[in-house]
Protein backbone atom coordinates (compact mmCIF):
# COMPACT_ATOMS: atom_id res chain seq x y z
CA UNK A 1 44.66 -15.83 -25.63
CA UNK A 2 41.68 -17.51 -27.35
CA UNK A 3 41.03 -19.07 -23.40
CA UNK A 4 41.48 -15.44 -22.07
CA UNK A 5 38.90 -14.30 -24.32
CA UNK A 6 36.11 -17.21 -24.04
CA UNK A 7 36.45 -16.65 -20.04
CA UNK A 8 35.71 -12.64 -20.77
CA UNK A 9 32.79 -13.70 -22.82
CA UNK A 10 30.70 -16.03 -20.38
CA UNK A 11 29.85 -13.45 -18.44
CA UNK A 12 28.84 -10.54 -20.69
CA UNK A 13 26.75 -13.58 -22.20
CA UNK A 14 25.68 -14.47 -18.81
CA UNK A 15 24.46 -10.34 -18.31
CA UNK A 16 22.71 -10.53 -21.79
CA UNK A 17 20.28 -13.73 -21.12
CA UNK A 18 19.21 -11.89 -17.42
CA UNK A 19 18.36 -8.69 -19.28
CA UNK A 20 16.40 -10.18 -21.65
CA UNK A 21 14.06 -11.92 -19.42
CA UNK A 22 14.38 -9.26 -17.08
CA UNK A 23 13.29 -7.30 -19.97
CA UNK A 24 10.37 -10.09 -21.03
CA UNK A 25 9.35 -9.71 -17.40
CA UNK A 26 8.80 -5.86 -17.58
CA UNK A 27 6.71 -6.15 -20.63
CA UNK A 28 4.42 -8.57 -18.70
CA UNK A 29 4.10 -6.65 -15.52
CA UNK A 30 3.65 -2.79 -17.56
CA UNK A 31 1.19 -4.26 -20.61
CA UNK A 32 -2.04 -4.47 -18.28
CA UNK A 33 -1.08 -0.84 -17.62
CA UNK A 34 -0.73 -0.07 -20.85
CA UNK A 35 -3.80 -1.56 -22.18
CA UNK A 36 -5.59 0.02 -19.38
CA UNK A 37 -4.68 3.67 -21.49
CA UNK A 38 -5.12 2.17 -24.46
CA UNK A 39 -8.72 0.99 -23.64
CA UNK A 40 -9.54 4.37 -21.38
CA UNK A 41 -8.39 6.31 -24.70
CA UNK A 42 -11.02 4.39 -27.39
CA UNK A 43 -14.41 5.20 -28.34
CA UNK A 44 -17.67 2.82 -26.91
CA UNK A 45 -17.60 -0.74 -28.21
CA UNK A 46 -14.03 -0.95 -29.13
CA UNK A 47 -12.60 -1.94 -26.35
CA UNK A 48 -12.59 -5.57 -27.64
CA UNK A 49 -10.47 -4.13 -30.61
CA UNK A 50 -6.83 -5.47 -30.75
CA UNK A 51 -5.88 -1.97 -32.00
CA UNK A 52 -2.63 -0.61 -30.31
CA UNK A 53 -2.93 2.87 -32.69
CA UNK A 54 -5.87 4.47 -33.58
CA UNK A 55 -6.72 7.45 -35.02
CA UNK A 56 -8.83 9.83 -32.79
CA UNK A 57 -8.10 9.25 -28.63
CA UNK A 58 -11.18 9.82 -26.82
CA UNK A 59 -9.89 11.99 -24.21
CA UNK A 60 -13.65 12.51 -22.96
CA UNK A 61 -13.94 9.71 -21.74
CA UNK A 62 -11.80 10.89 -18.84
CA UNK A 63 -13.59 14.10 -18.85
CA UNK A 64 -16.66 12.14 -18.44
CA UNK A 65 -15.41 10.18 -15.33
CA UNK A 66 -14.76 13.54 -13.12
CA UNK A 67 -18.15 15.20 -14.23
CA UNK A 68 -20.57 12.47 -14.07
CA UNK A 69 -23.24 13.55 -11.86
CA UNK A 70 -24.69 10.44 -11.39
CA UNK A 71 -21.45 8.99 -10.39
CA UNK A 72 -19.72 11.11 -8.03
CA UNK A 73 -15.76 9.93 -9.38
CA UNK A 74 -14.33 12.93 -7.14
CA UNK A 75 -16.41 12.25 -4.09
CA UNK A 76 -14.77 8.23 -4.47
CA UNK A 77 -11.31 9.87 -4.98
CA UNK A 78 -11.69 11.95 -1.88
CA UNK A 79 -12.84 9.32 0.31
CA UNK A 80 -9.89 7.26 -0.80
CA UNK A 81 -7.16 9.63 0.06
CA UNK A 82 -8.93 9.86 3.22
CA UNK A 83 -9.02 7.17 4.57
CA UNK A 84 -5.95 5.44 3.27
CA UNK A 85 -4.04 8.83 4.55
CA UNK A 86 -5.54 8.62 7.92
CA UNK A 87 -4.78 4.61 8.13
CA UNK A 88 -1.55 4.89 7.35
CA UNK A 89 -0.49 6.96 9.75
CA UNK A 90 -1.95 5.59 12.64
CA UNK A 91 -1.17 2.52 11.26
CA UNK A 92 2.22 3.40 10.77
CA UNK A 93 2.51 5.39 14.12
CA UNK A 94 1.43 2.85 16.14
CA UNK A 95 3.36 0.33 14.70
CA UNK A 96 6.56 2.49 15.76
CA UNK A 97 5.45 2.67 19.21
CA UNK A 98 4.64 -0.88 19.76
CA UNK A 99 7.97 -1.99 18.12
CA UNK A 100 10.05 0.34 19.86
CA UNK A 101 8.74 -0.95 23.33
CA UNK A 102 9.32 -4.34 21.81
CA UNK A 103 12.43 -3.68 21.31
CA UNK A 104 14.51 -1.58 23.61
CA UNK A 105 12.17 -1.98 26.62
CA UNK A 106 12.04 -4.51 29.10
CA UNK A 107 8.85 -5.65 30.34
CA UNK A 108 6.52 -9.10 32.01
CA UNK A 109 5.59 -11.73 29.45
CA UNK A 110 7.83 -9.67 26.78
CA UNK A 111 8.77 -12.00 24.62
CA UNK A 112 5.48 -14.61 25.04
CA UNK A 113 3.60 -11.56 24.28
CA UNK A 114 5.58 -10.79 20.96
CA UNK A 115 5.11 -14.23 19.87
CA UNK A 116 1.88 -14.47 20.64
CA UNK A 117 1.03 -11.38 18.78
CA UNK A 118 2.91 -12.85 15.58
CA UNK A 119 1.01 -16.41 16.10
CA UNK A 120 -2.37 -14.24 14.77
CA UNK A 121 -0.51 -14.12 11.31
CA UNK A 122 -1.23 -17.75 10.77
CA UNK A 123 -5.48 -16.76 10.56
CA UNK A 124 -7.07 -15.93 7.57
CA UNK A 125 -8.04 -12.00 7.24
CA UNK A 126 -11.44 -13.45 6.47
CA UNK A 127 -12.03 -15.32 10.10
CA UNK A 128 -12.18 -11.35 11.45
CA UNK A 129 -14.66 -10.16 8.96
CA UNK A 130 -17.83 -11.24 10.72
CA UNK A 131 -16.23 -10.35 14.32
CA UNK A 132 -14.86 -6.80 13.09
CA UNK A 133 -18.42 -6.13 11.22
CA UNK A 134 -20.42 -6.83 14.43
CA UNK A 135 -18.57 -4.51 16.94
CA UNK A 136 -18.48 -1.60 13.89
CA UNK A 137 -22.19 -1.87 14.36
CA UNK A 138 -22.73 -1.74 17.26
CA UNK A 139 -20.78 1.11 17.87
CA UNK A 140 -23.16 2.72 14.69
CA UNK A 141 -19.76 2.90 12.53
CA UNK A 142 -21.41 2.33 9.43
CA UNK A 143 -21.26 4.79 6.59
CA UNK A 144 -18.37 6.36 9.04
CA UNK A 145 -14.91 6.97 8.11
CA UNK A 146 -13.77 5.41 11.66
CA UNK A 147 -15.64 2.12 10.40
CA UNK A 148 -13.33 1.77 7.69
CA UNK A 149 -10.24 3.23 9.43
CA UNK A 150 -10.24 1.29 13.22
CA UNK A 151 -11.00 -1.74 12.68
CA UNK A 152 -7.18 -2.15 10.26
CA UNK A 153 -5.00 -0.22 13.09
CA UNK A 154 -3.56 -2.91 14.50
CA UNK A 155 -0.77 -4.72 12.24
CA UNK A 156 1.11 -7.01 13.32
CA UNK A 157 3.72 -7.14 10.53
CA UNK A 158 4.00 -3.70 11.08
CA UNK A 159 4.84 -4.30 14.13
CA UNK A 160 7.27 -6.66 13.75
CA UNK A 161 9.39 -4.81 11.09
CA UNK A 162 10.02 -2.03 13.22
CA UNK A 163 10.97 -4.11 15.97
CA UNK A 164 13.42 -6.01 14.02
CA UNK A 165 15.20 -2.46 12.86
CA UNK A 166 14.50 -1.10 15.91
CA UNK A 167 16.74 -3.77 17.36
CA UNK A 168 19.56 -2.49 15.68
CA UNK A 169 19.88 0.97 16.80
CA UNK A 170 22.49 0.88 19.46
CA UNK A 171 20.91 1.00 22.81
CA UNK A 172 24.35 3.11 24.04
CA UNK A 173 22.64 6.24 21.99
CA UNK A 174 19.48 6.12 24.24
CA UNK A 175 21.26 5.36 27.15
CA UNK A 176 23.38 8.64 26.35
CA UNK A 177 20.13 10.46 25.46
CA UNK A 178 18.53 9.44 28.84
CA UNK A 179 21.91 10.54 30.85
CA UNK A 180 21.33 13.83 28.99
CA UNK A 181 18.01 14.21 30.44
CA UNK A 182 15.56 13.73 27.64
CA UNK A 183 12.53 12.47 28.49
CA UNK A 184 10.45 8.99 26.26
CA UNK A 185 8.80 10.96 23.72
CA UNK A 186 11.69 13.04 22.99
CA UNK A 187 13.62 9.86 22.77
CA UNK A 188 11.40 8.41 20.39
CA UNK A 189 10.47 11.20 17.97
CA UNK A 190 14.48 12.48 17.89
CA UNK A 191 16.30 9.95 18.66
CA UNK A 192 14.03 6.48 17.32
CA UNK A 193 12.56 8.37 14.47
CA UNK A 194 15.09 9.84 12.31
CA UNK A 195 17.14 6.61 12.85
CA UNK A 196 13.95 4.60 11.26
CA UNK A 197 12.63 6.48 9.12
CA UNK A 198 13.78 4.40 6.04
CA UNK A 199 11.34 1.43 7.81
CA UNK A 200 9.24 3.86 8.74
CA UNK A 201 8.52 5.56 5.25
CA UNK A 202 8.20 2.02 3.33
CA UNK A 203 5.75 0.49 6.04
CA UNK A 204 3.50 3.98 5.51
CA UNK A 205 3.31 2.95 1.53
CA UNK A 206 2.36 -1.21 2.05
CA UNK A 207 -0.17 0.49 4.57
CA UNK A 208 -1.60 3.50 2.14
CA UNK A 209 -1.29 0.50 -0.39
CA UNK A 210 -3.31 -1.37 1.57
CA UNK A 211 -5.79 0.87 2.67
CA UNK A 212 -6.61 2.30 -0.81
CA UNK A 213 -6.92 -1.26 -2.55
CA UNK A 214 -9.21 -2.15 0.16
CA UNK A 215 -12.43 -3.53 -1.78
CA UNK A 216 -14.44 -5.77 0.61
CA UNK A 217 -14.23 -4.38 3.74
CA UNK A 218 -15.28 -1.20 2.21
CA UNK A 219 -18.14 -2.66 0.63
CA UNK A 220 -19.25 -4.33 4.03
CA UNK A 221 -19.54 -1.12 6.00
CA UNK A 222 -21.05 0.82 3.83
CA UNK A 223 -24.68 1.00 2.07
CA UNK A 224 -24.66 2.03 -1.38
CA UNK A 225 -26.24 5.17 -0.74
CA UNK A 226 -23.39 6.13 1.24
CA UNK A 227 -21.77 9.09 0.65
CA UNK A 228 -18.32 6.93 2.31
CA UNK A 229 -17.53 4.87 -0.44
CA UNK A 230 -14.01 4.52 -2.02
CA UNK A 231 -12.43 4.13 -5.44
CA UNK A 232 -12.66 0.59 -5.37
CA UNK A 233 -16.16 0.28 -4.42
CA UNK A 234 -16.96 3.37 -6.81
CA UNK A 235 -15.01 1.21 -9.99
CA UNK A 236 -17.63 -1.39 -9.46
CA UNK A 237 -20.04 0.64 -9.72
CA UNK A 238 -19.58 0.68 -14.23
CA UNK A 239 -20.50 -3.09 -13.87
CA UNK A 240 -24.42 -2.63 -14.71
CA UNK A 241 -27.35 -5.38 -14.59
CA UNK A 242 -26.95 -5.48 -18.43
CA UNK A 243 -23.56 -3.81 -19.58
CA UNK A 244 -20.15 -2.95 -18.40
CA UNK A 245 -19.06 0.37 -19.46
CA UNK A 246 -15.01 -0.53 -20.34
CA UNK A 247 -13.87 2.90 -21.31
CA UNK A 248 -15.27 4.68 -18.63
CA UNK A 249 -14.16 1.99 -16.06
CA UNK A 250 -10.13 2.04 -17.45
CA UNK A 251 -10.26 6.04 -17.40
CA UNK A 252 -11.44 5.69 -13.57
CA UNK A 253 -8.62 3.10 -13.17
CA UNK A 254 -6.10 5.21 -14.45
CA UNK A 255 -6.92 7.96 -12.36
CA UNK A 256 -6.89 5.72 -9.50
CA UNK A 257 -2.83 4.56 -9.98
CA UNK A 258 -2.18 8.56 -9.66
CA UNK A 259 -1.46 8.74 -5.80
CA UNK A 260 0.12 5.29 -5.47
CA UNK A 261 2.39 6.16 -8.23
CA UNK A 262 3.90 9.50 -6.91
CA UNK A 263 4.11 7.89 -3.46
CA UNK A 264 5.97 5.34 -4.78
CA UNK A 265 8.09 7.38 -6.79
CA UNK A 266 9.04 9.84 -4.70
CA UNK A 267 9.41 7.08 -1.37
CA UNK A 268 11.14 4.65 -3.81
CA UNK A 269 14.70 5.15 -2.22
CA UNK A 270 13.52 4.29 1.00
CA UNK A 271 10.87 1.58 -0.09
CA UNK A 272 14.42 -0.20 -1.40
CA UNK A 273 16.27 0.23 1.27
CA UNK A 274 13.09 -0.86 3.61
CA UNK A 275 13.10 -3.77 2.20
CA UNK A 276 16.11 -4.88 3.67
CA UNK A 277 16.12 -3.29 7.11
CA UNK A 278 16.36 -5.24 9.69
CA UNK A 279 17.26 -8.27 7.95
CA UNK A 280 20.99 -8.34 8.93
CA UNK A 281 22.14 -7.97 12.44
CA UNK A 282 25.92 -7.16 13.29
């Protein structure tokens, strides 16, 4: 009995050690984000202040962010929504067509051409910088939304994650599709589509994701008197010559989690599942 009991117990002990580091983990990864309210939410020069509860929240200071005239917060927000909107659906479109083709059609240099276009994974981002920044000017992209948009289209790992799921779908339903006379592009959005749109959906966050986090090339193709420039441009702007204002800066931030936290919220079914797609073939 006693054995009975001590084999019941390893495991439940086993379940209690993971949940408390699973739960020392969460505390790391949620205090920044915490702080970052806390911080947002106290007066000028205590932001330094160790002080998890005070007593008056300065709730202006998010007021102050959104009607600011010398620091247009909105116009930032706009831009942001924007462009990461537009990106990642091109991005994301795109990336569905070229992985479909990859995958279910049969064409010269095929495969050399797939692995080719995966081999470009292995450069730096920053080797394209220069490159990218010369052709956006001289096709007088800058201070344009299409500078900051075009030049991040093309994704490779975009396009290989739909052409791993793609891979999957069983090529019997588009051969049935095609005997019923549908034509490519009613294959693809009907057929291809709905079957992907798990894949589909998560690659359109890590793209939005990417597109609104986007800092330097942001910064490179605009001026600062630009009215094109995004949320993470416009935080750096609270870093003056002499000062940093801290408060104002966190309230920004906090506003500037808002979209990627409903997306993910909302998408977070399929951002699980996503993750996984593809990875198993039967």
């Amino acid at each position: 009995m006693a054995t009975v009991i001590a084999k019941g117990t390893i495991p439940t002990i086993r379940k209690i050690i993971i949940y408390i580091f699973m739960i020392i983990g969460a505390i790391f990864v949620l205090f920044p984000f915490f702080w970052m309210i806390i911080v947002a939410l106290k007066p000028e020069g205590h932001e330094f202040r160790f002080d998890l509860i005070f007593q008056k929240p300065i709730w202006k200071n998010f007021a102050d962010v959104w009607q600011n005239e010398s620091y247009p917060f909105w116009r930032f927000f706009l831009n942001s929504i924007i462009v990461s909107t537009i990106g990642a659906t091109a991005t994301t479109f795109l990336c569905a067509l070229s992985g479909y083709a990859f995958a279910k059609k049969d064409f010269y240099l095929k495969e050399q051409l797939f692995w080719l276009l995966l081999s470009t994974m292995m450069i730096p981002g920053m080797m394209f910088l220069i490159p990218q920044f010369a052709i956006v000017t001289k096709l007088k992209w800058i201070n344009t939304y299409q500078g900051m948009i075009v030049p991040h289209l093309a994704n490779v790992f975009g396009v290989f994650l739909m052409r791993q799921y793609m891979e999957t779908i069983p090529s019997s339903l588009i051969e049935s599709a095609k005997i019923d006379g549908a034509s490519e592009l009613k294959i693809f959005f009907r057929l291809i589509v709905p079957l992907s749109i798990t894949v589909i959906t998560m690659l359109f966050l890590l793209s939005f994701l990417f597109h609104w986090s986007n800092f330097l090339w942001h910064l490179v193709v605009n001026t600062p008197e630009s009215d094109k420039l995004t949320l993470p441009v416009g935080l750096a702007l609270y870093r003056g010559q002499y000062e940093v204002f801290y408060t104002k800066l966190m309230a920004a931030s906090c506003f500037s989690i808002v979209p990627i936290a409903i997306l993910f919220v909302l998408a977070q079914r399929f951002f699980i599942e996503g993750l996984t797609a593809g990875a198993i073939k039967e």
